[in-house]
C-alpha atoms as a PDB file:
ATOM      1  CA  UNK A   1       6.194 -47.426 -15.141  1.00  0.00           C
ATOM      2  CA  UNK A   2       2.564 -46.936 -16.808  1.00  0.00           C
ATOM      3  CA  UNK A   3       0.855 -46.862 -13.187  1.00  0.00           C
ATOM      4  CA  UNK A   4       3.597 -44.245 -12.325  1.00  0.00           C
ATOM      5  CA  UNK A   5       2.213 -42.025 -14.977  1.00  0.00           C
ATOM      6  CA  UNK A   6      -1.463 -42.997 -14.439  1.00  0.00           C
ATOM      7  CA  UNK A   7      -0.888 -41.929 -10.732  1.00  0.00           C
ATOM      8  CA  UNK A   8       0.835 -38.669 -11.736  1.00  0.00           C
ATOM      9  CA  UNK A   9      -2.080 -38.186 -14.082  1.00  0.00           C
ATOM     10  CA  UNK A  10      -4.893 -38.158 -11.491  1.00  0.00           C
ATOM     11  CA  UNK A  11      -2.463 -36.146  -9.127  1.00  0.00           C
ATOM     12  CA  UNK A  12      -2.295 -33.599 -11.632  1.00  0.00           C
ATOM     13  CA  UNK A  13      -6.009 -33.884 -12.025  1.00  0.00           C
ATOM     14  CA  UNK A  14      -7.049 -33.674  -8.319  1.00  0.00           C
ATOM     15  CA  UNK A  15      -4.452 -30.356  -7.905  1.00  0.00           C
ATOM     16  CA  UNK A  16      -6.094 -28.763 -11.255  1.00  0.00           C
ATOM     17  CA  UNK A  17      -9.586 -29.292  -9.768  1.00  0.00           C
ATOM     18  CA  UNK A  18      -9.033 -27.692  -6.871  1.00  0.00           C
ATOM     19  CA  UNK A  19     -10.728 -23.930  -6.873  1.00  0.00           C
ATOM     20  CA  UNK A  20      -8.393 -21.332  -6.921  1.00  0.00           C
ATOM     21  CA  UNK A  21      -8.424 -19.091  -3.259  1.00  0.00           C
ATOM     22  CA  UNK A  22      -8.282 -15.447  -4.907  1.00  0.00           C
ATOM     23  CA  UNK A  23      -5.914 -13.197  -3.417  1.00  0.00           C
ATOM     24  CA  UNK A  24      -7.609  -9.972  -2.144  1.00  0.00           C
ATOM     25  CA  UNK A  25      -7.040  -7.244  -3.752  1.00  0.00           C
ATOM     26  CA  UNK A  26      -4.220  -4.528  -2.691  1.00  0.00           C
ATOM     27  CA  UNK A  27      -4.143  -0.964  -2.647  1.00  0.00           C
ATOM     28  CA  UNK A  28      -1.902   1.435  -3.354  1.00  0.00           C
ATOM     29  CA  UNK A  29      -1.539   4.680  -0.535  1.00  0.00           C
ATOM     30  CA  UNK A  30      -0.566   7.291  -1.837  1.00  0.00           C
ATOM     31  CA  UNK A  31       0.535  10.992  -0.670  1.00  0.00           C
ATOM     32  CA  UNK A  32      -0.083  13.899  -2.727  1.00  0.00           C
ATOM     33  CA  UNK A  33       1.817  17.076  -2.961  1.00  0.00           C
ATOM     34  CA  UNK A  34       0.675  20.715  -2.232  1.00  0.00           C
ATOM     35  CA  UNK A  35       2.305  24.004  -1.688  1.00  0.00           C
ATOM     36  CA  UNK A  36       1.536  24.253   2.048  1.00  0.00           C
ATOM     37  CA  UNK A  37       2.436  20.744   3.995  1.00  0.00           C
ATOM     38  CA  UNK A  38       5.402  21.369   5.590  1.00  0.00           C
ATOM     39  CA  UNK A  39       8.310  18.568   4.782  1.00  0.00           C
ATOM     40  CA  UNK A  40       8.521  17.907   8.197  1.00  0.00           C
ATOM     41  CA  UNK A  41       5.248  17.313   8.681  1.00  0.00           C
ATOM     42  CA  UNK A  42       4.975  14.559   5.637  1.00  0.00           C
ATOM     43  CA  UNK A  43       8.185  13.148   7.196  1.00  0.00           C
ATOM     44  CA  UNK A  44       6.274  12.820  10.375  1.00  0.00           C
ATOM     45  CA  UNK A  45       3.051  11.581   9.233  1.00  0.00           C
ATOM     46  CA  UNK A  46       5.303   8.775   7.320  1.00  0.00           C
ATOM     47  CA  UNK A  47       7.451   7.844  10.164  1.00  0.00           C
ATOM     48  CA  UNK A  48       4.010   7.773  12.243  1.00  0.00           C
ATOM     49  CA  UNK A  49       1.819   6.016  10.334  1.00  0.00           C
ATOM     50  CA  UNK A  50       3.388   3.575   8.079  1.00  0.00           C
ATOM     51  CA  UNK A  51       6.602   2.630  10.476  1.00  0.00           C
ATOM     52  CA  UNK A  52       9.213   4.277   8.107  1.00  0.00           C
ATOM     53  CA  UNK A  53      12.441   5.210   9.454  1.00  0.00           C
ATOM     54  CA  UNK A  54      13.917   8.958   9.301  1.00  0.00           C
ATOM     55  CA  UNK A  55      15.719   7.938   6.093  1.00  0.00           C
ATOM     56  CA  UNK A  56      13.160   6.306   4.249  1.00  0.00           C
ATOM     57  CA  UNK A  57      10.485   9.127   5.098  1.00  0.00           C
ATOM     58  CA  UNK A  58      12.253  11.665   3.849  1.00  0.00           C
ATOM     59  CA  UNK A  59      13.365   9.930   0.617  1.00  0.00           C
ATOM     60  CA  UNK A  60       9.570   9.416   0.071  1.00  0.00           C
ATOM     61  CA  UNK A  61       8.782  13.273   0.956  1.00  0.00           C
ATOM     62  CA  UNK A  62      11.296  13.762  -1.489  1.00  0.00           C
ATOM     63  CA  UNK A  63       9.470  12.087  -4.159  1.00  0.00           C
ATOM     64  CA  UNK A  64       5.996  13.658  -3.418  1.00  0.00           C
ATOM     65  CA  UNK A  65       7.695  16.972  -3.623  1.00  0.00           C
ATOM     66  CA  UNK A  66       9.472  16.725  -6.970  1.00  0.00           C
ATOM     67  CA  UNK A  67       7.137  13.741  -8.555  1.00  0.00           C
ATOM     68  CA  UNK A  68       3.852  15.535  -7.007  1.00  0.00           C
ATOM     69  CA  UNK A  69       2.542  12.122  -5.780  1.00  0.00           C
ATOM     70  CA  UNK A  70       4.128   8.664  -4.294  1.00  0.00           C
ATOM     71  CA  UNK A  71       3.614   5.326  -3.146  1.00  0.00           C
ATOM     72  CA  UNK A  72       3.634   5.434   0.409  1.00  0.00           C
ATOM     73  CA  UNK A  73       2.414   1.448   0.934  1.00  0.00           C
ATOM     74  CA  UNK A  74       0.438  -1.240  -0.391  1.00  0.00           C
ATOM     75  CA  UNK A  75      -1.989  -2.997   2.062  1.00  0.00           C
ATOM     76  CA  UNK A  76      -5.636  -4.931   1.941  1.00  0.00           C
ATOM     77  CA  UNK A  77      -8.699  -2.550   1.270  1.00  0.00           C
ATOM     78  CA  UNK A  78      -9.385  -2.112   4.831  1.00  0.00           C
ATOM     79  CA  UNK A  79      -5.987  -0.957   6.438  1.00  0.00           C
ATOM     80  CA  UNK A  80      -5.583   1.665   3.200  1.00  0.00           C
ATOM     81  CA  UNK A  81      -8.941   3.091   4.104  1.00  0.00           C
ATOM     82  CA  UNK A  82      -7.857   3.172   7.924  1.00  0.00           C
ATOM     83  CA  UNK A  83      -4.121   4.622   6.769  1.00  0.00           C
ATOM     84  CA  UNK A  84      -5.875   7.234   4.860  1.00  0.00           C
ATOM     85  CA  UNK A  85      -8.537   8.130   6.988  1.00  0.00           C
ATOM     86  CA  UNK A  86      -5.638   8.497   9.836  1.00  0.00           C
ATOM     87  CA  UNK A  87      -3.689  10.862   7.730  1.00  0.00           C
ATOM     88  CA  UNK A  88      -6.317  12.321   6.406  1.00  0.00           C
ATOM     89  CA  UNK A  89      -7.480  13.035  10.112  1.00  0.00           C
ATOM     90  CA  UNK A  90      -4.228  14.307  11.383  1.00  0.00           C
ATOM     91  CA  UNK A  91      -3.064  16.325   8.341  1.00  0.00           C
ATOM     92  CA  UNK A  92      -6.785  18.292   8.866  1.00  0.00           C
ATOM     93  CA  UNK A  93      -6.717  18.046  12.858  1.00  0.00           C
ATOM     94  CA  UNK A  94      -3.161  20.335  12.259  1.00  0.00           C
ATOM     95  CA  UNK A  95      -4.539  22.695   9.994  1.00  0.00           C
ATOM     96  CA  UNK A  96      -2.659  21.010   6.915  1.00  0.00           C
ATOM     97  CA  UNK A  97      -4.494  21.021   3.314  1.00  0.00           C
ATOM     98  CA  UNK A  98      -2.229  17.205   2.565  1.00  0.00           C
ATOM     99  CA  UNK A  99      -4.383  14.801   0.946  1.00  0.00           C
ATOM    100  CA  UNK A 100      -3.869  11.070   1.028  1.00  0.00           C
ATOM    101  CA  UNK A 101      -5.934   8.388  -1.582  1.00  0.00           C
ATOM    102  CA  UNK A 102      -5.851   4.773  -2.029  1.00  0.00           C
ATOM    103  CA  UNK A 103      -6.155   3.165  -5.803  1.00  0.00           C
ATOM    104  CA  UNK A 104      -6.733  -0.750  -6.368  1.00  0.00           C
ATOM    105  CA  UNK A 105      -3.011  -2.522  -7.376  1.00  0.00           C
END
């Protein structure tokens, strides 16, 4: 029974010694309101860019509009930049004022 528990011991001790692998950060996308975006356009952009369906884009419109800002997806540094630069690109490309920012989790 004792070498059981020595045995468990140095287990324990091996798996405690072990570095921890840090999880990269997320980020946080996030859509802000303004008085010119069209809905349908923020419904689009959603459905477009981060693979929502009809229903769930314009739920999430919904919430910029009333809340003035909403989680639209949390992803590593890299893909937020890309998702914002994208919507970013497109809101300006169609003449539309929406801005999009990413904040660290």
């Amino acid at each position: 029974m004792a070498e059981h528990h020595d045995n468990e011991q140095e287990s324990g001790t091996v798996v405690q010694s072990k570095p921890k692998t840090k999880r990269p950060p997320l980020y946080k996308v996030l859509l802000l309101n303004d008085d010119y975006t069209p809905m349908e356009f923020v419904v689009h952009i959603l459905e477009r860019f981060f693979g929502m369906n009809s229903t769930q884009a314009f739920d999430i419109m919904l919430t910029v509009h009333k809340k003035g800002v909403a989680v639209v997806g949390v992803f590593s540094h890299e893909i937020a930049e890309t998702k914002v630069a994208q919507v970013m690109d497109f809101s300006r490309r169609h003449q539309h004022p929406l801005q999009c920012t990413m904040e660290k989790e």
